[in-house]
C-alpha atoms as a PDB file:
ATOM      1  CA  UNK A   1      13.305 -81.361 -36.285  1.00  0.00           C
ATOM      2  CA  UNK A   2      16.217 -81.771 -38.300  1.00  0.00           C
ATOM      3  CA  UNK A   3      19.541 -80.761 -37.174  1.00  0.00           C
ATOM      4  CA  UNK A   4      20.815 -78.817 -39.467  1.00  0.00           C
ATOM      5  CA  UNK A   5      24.803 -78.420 -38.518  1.00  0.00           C
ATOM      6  CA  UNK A   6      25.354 -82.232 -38.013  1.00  0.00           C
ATOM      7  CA  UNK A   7      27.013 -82.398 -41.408  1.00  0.00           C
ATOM      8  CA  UNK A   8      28.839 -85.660 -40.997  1.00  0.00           C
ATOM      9  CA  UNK A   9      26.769 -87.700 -43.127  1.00  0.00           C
ATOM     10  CA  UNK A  10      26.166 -84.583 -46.127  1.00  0.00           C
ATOM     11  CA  UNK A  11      24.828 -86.459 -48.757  1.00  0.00           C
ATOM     12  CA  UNK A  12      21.946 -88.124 -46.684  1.00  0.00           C
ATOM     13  CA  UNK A  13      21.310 -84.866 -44.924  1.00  0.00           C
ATOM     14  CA  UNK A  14      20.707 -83.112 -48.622  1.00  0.00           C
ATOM     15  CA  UNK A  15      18.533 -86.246 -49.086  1.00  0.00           C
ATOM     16  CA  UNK A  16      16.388 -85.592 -46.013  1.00  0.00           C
ATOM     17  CA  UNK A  17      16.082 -82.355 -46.545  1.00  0.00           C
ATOM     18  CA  UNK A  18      15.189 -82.265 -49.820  1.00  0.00           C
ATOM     19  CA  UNK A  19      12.325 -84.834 -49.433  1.00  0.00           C
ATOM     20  CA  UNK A  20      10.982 -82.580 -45.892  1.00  0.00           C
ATOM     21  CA  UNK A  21      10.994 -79.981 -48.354  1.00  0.00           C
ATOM     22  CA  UNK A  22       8.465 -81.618 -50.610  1.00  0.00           C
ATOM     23  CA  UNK A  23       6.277 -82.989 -47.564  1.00  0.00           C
ATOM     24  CA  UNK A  24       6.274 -79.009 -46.322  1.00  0.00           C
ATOM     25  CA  UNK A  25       5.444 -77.340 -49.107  1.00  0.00           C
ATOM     26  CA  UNK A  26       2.065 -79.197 -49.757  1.00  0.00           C
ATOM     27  CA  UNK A  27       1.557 -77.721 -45.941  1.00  0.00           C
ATOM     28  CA  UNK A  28       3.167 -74.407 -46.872  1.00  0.00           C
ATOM     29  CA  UNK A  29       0.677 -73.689 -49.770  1.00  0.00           C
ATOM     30  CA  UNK A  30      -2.709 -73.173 -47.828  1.00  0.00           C
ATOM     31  CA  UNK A  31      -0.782 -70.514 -46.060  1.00  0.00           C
ATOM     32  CA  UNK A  32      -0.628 -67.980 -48.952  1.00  0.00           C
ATOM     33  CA  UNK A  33       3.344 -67.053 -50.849  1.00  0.00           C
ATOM     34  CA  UNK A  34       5.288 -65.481 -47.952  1.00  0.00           C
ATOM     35  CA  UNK A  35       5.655 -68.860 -45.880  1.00  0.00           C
ATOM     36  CA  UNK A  36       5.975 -70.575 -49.145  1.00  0.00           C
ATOM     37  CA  UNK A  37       9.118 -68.355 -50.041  1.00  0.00           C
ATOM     38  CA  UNK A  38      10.876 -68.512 -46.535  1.00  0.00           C
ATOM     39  CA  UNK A  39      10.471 -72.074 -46.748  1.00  0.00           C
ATOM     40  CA  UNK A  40      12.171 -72.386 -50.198  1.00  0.00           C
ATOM     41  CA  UNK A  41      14.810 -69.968 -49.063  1.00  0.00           C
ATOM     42  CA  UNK A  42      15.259 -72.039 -45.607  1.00  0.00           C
ATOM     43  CA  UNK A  43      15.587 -74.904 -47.662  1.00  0.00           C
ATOM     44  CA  UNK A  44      17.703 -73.372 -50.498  1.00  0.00           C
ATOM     45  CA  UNK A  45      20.121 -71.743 -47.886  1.00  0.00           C
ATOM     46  CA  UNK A  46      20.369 -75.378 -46.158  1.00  0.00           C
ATOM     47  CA  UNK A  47      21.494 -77.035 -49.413  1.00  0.00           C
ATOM     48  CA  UNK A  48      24.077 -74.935 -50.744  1.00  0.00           C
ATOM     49  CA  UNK A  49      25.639 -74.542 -46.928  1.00  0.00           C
ATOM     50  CA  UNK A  50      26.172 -78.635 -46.808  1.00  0.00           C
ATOM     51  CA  UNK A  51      27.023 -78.637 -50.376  1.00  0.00           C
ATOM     52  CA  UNK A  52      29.979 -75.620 -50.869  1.00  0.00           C
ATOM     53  CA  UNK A  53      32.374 -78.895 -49.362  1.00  0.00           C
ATOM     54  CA  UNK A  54      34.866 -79.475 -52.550  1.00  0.00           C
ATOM     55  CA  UNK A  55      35.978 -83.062 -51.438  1.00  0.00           C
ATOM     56  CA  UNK A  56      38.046 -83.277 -54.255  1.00  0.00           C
ATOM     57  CA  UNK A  57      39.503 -80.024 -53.840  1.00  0.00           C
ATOM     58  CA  UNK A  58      42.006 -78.583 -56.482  1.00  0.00           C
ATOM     59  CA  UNK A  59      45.251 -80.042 -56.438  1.00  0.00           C
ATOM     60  CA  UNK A  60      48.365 -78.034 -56.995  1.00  0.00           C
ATOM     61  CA  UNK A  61      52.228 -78.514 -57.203  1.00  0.00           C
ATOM     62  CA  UNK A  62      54.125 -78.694 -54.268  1.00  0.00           C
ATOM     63  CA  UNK A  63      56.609 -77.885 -54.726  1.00  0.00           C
ATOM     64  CA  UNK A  64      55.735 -73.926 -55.007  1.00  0.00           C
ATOM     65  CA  UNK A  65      55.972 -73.914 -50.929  1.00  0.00           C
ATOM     66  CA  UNK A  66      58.914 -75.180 -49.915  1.00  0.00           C
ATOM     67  CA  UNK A  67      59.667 -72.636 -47.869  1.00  0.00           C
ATOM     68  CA  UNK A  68      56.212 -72.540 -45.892  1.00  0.00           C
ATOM     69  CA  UNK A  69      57.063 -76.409 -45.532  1.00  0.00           C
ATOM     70  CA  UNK A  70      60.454 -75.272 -44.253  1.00  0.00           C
ATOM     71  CA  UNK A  71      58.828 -73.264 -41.538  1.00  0.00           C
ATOM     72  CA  UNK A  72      56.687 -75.850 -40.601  1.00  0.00           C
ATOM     73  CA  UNK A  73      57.356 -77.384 -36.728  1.00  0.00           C
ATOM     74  CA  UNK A  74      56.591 -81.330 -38.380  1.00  0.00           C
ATOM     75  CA  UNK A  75      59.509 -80.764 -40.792  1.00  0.00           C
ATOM     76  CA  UNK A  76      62.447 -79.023 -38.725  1.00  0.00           C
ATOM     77  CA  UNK A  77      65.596 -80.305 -38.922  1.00  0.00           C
ATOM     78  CA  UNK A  78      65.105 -82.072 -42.004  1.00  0.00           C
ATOM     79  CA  UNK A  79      67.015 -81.723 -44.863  1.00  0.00           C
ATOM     80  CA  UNK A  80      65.464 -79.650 -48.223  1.00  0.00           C
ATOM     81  CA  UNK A  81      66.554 -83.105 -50.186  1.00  0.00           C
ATOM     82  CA  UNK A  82      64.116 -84.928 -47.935  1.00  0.00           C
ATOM     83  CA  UNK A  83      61.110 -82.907 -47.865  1.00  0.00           C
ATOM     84  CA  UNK A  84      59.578 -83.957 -51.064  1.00  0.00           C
ATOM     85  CA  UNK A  85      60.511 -88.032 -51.387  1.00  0.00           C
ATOM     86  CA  UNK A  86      59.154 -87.448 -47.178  1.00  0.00           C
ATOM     87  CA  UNK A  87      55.322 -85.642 -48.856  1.00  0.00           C
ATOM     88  CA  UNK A  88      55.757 -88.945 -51.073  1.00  0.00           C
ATOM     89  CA  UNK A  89      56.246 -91.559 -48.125  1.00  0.00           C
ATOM     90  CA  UNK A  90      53.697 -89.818 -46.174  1.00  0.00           C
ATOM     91  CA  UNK A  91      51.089 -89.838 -49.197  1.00  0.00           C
ATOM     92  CA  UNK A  92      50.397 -86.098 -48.783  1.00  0.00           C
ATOM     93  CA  UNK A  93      47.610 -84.078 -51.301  1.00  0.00           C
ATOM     94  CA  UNK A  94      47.463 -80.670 -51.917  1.00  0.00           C
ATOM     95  CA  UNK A  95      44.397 -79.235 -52.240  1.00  0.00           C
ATOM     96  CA  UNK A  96      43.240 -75.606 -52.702  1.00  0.00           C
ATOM     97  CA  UNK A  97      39.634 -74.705 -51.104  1.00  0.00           C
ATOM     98  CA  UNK A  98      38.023 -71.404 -51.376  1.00  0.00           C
ATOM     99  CA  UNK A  99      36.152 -69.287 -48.833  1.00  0.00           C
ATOM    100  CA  UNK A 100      33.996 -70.432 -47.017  1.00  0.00           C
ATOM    101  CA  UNK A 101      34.428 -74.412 -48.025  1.00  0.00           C
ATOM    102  CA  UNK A 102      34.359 -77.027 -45.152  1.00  0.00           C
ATOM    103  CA  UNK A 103      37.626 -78.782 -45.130  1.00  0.00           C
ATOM    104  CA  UNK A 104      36.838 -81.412 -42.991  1.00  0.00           C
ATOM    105  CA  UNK A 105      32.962 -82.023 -41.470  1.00  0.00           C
ATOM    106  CA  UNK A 106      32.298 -82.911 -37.704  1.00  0.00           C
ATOM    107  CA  UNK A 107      31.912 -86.893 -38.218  1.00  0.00           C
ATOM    108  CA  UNK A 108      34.163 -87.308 -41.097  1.00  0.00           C
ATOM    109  CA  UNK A 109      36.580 -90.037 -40.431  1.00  0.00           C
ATOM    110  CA  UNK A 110      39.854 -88.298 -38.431  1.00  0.00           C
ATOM    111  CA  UNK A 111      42.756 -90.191 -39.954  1.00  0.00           C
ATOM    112  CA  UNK A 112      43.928 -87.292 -41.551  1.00  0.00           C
ATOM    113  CA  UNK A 113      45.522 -83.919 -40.522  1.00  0.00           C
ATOM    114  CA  UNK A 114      45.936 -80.950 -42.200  1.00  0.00           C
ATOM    115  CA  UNK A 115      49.401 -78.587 -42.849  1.00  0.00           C
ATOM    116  CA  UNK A 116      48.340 -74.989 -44.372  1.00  0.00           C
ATOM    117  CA  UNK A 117      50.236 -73.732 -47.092  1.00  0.00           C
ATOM    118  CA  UNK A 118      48.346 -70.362 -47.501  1.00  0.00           C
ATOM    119  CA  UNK A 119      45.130 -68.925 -46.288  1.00  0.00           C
ATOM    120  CA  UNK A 120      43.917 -69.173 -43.270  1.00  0.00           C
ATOM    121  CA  UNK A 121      41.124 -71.814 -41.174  1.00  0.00           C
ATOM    122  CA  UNK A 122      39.833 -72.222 -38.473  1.00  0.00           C
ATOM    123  CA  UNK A 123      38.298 -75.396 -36.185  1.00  0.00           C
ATOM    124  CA  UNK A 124      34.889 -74.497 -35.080  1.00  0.00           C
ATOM    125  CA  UNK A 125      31.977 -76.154 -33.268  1.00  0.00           C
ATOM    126  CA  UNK A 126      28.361 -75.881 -34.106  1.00  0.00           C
ATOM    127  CA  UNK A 127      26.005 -76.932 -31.837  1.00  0.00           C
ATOM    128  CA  UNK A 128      22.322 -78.271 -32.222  1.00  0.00           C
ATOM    129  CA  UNK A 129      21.014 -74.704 -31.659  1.00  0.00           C
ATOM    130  CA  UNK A 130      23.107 -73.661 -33.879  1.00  0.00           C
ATOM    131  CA  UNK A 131      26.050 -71.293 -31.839  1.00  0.00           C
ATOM    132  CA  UNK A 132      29.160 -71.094 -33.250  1.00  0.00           C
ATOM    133  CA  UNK A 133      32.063 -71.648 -30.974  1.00  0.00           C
ATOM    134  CA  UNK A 134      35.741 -71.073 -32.577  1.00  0.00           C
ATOM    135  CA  UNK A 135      38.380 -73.619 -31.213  1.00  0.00           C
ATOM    136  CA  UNK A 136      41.105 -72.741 -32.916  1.00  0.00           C
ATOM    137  CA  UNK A 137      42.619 -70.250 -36.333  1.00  0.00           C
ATOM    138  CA  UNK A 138      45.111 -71.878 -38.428  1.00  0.00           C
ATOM    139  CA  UNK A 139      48.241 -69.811 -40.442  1.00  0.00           C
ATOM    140  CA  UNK A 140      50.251 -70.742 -42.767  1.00  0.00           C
ATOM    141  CA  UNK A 141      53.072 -73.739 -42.077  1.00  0.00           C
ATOM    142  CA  UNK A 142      50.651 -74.657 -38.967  1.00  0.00           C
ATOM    143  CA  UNK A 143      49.141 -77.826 -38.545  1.00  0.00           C
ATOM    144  CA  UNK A 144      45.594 -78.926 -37.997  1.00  0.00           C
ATOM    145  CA  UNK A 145      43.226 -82.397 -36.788  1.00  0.00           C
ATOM    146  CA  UNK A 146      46.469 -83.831 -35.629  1.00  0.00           C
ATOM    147  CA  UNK A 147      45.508 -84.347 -31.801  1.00  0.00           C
ATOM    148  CA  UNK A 148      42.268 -86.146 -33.091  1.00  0.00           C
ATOM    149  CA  UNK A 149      44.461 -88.570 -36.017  1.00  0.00           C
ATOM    150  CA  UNK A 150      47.130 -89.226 -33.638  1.00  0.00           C
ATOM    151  CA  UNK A 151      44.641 -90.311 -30.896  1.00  0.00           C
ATOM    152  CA  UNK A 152      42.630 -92.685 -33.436  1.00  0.00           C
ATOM    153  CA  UNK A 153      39.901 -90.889 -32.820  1.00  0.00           C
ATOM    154  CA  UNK A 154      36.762 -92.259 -34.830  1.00  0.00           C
ATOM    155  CA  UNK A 155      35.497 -89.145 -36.320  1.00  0.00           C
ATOM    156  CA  UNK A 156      36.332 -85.447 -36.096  1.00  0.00           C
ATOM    157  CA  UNK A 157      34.773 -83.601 -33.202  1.00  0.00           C
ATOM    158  CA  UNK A 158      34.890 -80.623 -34.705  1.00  0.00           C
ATOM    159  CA  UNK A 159      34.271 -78.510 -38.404  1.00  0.00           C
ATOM    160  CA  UNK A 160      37.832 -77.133 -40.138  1.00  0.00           C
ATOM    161  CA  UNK A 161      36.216 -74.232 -42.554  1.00  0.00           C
ATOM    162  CA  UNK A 162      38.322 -72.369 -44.842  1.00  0.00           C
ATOM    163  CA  UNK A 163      38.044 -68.374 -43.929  1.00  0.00           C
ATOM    164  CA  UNK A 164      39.987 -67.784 -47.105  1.00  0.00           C
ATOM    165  CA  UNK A 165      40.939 -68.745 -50.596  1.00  0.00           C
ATOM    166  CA  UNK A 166      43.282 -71.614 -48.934  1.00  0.00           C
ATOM    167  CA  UNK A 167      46.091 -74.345 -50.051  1.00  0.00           C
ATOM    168  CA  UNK A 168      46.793 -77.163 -48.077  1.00  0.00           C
ATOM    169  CA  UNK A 169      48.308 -80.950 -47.662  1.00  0.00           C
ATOM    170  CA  UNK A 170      45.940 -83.337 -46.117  1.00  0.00           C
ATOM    171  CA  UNK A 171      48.304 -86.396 -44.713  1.00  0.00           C
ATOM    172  CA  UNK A 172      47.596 -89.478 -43.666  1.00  0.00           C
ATOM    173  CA  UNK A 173      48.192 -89.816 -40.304  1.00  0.00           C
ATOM    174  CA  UNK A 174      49.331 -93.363 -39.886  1.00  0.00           C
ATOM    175  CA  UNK A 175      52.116 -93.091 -41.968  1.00  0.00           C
ATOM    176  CA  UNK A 176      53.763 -90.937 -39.403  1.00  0.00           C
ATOM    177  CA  UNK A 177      52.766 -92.754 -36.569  1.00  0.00           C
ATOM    178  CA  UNK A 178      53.784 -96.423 -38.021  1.00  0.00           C
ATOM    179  CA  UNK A 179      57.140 -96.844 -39.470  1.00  0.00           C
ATOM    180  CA  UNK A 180      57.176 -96.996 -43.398  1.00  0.00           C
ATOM    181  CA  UNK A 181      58.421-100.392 -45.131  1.00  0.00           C
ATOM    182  CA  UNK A 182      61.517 -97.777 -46.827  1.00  0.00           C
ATOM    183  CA  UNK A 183      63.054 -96.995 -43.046  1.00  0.00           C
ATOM    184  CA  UNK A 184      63.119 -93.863 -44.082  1.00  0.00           C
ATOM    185  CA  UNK A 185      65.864 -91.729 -41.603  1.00  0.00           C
ATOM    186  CA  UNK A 186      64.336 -89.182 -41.185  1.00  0.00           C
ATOM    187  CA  UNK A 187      60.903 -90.820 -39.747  1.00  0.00           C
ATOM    188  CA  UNK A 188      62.001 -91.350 -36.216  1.00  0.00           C
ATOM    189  CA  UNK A 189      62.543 -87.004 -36.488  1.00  0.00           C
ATOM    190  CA  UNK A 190      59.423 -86.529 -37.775  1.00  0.00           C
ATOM    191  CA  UNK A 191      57.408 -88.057 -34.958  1.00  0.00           C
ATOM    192  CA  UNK A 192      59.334 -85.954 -32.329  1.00  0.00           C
ATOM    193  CA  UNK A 193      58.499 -82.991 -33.774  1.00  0.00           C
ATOM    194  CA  UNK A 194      54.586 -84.076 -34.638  1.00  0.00           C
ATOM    195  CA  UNK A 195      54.709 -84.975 -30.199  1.00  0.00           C
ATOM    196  CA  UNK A 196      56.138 -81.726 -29.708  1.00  0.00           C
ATOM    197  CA  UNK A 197      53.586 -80.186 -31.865  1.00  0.00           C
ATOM    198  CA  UNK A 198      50.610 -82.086 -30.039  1.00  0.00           C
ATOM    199  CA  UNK A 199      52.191 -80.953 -26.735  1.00  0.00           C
ATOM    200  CA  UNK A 200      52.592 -77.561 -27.878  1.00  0.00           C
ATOM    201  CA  UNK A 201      48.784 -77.114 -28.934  1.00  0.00           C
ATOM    202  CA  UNK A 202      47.695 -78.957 -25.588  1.00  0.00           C
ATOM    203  CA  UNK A 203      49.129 -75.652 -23.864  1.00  0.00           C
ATOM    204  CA  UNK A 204      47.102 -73.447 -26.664  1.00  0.00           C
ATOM    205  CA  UNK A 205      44.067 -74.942 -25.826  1.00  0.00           C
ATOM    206  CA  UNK A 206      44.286 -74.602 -21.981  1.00  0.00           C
ATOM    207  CA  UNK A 207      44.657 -71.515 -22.748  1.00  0.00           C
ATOM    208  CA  UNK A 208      41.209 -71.667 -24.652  1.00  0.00           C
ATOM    209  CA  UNK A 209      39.719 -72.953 -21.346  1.00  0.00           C
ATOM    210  CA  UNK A 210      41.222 -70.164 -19.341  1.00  0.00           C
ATOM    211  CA  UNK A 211      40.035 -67.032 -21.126  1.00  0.00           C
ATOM    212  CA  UNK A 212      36.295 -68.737 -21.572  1.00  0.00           C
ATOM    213  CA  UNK A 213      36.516 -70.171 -17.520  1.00  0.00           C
ATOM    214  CA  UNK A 214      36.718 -66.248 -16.915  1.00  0.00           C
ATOM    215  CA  UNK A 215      32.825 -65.363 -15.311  1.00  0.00           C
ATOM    216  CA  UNK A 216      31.988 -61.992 -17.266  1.00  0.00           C
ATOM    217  CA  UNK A 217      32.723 -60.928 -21.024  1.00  0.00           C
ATOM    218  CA  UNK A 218      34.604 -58.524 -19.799  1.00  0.00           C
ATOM    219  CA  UNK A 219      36.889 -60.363 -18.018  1.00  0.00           C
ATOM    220  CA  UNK A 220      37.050 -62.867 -20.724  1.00  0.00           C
ATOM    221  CA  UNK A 221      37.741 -60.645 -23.198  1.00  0.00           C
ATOM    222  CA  UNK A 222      40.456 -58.900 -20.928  1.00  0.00           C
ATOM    223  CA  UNK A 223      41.872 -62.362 -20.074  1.00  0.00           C
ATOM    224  CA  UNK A 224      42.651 -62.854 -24.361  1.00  0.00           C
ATOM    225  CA  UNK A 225      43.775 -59.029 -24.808  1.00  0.00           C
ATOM    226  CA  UNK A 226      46.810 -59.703 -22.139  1.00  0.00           C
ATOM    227  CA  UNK A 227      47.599 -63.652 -23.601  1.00  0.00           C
ATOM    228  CA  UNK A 228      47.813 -61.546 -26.914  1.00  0.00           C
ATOM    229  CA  UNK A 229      50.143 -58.991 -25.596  1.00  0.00           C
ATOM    230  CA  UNK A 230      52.470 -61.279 -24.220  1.00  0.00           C
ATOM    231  CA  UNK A 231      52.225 -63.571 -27.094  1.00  0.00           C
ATOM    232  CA  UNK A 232      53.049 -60.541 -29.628  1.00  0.00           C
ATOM    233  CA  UNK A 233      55.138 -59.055 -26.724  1.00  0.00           C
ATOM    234  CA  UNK A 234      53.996 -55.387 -27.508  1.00  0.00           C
ATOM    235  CA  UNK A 235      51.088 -53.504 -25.903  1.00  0.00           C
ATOM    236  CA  UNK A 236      49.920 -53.008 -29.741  1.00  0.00           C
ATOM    237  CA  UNK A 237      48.634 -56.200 -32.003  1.00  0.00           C
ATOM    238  CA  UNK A 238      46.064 -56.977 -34.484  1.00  0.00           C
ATOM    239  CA  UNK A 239      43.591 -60.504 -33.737  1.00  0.00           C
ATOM    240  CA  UNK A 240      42.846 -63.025 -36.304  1.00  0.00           C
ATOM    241  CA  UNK A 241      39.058 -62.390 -35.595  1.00  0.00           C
ATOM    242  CA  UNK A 242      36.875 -59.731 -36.717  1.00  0.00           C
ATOM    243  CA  UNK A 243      34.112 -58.791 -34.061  1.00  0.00           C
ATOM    244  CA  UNK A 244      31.344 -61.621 -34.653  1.00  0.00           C
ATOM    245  CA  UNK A 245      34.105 -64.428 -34.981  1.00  0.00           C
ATOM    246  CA  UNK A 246      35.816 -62.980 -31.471  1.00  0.00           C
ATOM    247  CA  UNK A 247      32.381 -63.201 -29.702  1.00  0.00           C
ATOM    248  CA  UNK A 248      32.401 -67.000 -31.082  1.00  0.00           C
ATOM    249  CA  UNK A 249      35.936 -67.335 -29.898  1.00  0.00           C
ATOM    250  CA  UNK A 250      35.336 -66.177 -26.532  1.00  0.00           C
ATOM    251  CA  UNK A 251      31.759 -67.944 -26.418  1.00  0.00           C
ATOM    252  CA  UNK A 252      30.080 -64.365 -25.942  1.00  0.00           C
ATOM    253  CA  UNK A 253      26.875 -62.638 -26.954  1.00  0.00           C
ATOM    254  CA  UNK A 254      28.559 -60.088 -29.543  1.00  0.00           C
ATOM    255  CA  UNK A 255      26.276 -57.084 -28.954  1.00  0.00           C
ATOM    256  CA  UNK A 256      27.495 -57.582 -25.048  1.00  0.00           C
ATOM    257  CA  UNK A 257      30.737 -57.729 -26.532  1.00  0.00           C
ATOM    258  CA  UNK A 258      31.149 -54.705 -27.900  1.00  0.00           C
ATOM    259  CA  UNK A 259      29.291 -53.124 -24.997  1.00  0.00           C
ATOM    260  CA  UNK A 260      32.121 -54.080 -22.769  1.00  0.00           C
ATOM    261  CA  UNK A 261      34.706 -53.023 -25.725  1.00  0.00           C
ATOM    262  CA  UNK A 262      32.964 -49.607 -25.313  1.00  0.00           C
ATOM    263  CA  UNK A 263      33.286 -49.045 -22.229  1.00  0.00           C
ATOM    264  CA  UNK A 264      37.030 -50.112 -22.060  1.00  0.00           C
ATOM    265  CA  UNK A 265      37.980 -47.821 -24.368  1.00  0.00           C
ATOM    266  CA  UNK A 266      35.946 -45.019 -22.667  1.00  0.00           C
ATOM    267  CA  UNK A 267      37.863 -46.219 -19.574  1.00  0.00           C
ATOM    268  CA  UNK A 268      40.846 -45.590 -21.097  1.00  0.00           C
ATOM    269  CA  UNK A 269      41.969 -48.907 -20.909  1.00  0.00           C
ATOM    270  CA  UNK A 270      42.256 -49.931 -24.166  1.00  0.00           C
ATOM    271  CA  UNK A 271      41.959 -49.091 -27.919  1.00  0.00           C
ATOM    272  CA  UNK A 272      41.172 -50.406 -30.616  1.00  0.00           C
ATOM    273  CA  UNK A 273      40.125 -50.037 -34.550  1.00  0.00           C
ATOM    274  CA  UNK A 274      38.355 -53.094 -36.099  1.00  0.00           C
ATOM    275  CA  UNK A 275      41.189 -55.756 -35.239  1.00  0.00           C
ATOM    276  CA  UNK A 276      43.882 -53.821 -34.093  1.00  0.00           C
ATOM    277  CA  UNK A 277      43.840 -53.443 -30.231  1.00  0.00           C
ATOM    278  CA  UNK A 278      46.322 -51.413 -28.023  1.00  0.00           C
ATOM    279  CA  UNK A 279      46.430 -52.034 -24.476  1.00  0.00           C
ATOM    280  CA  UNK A 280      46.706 -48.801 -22.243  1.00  0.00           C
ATOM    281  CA  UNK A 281      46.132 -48.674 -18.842  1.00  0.00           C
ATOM    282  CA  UNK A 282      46.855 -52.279 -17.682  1.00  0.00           C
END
């Protein structure tokens, strides 16, 4: 059986499954026109899904986010007169992806990481049974892939799918981590910041581990509510997720997530309205 969500090697899968296609359908027509149709529109569905990646993206001008880049962690303490000749030295491209395009695949090479400009992403994991788990969602000035680049990895573990119309700057990660032939100052700042950026997301992501270590839904789903609270430090915040990507985030069955959300709220514990949630009896 072909595994549909391994889409490292895209053009070969298309390949593949373009050629099972023809060897099933000689199958598929002693069975009469409804298998025949479901297995055109299996086959349809699996095409366009490994082929809406725009590897070439759309490039745009930079310079239209110099403030994002201002507010990004890799670039603080830099100078405005170095951010641009820096993009240069680094070898940065912007590229604009729309909804629902795959950024970078799981077994791409990972010597690049990402830096959003606008939109938002997130890292996800698909696996052979096809259940979606969300690692991580990306905003603006935030970086992405840089653990995996800066630790030479082979190939990226993990999909980065854009949830929105999205601009970004792919860079190349060894020209932070090696020292350019221009000894450019402000080099040795920029590799602080991308170690306290790694460190920082270390701490996000053991946070990951402790909401989905939690043994019920309901105390995973508690767990995030509270990290969320303190994070926004207000009772009241909205989520980056709607209801289907949450139950992905927390690695949940969604209809026994909003079971539990039901009851909370009849508990008088919490409310909420779509993604807006409000803590109340905590």
């Amino acid at each position: 059986m072909l595994n549909f969500q391994r889409k490292g090697q895209r053009e070969s899968l298309i390949c593949k499954n373009i050629l099972y296609f023809c060897f099933t359908l000689k199958f598929k027509l002693k069975m009469g026109p409804v298998p025949i149709f479901v297995c055109l529109q299996t086959h349809l569905n699996l095409i366009k899904y490994l082929c809406r990646r725009n590897d070439g993206g759309m490039e745009i001008d930079m310079r239209e986010y110099l403030d994002v880049l201002r507010n990004c962690a890799l670039f603080a303490d830099i100078s405005d007169e170095n951010l641009l000749p820096m993009l240069n030295c680094l070898g940065a491209k912007a590229l604009k992806f729309k909804k629902g395009q795959v950024v970078i695949s799981e077994g791409e090479p990972a010597d690049k990481f990402g830096i959003l400009l606008s939109g938002e992403i997130q890292i996800m994991r698909i696996d052979y049974y096809g259940n979606r788990s969300i690692m991580d969602h990306i905003e603006p000035s935030n970086l992405f892939g840089e653990s995996f680049a800066c630790a030479e990895v082979q190939s990226s573990p993990s999909d980065v799918v854009a949830t929105a119309d999205s601009e970004l700057l792919l860079v190349d990660a060894h020209r932070i981590t090696k020292t350019c032939c221009n000894a450019c100052d402000f080099h040795n700042k920029m590799i602080f910041n991308l170690l306290k950026i790694v460190a920082t997301k270390n701490l996000v992501f053991n946070q990951k581990l402790e909401i989905t270590s939690q043994r019920t839904t309901r105390d995973k789903l508690m767990t995030y509510l509270l990290i969320q609270a303190k994070k926004n430090n207000s009772s009241s915040f909205d989520i980056p997720f709607d209801r289907q990507e949450l139950a992905d985030y927390l690695e949940v069955d969604r209809s026994g997530l909003s079971v539990e959300i039901g009851k909370l709220v009849k508990e008088g514990k919490i409310w909420c309205y779509r993604s807006k949630f409000t803590l109340l009896d905590v």
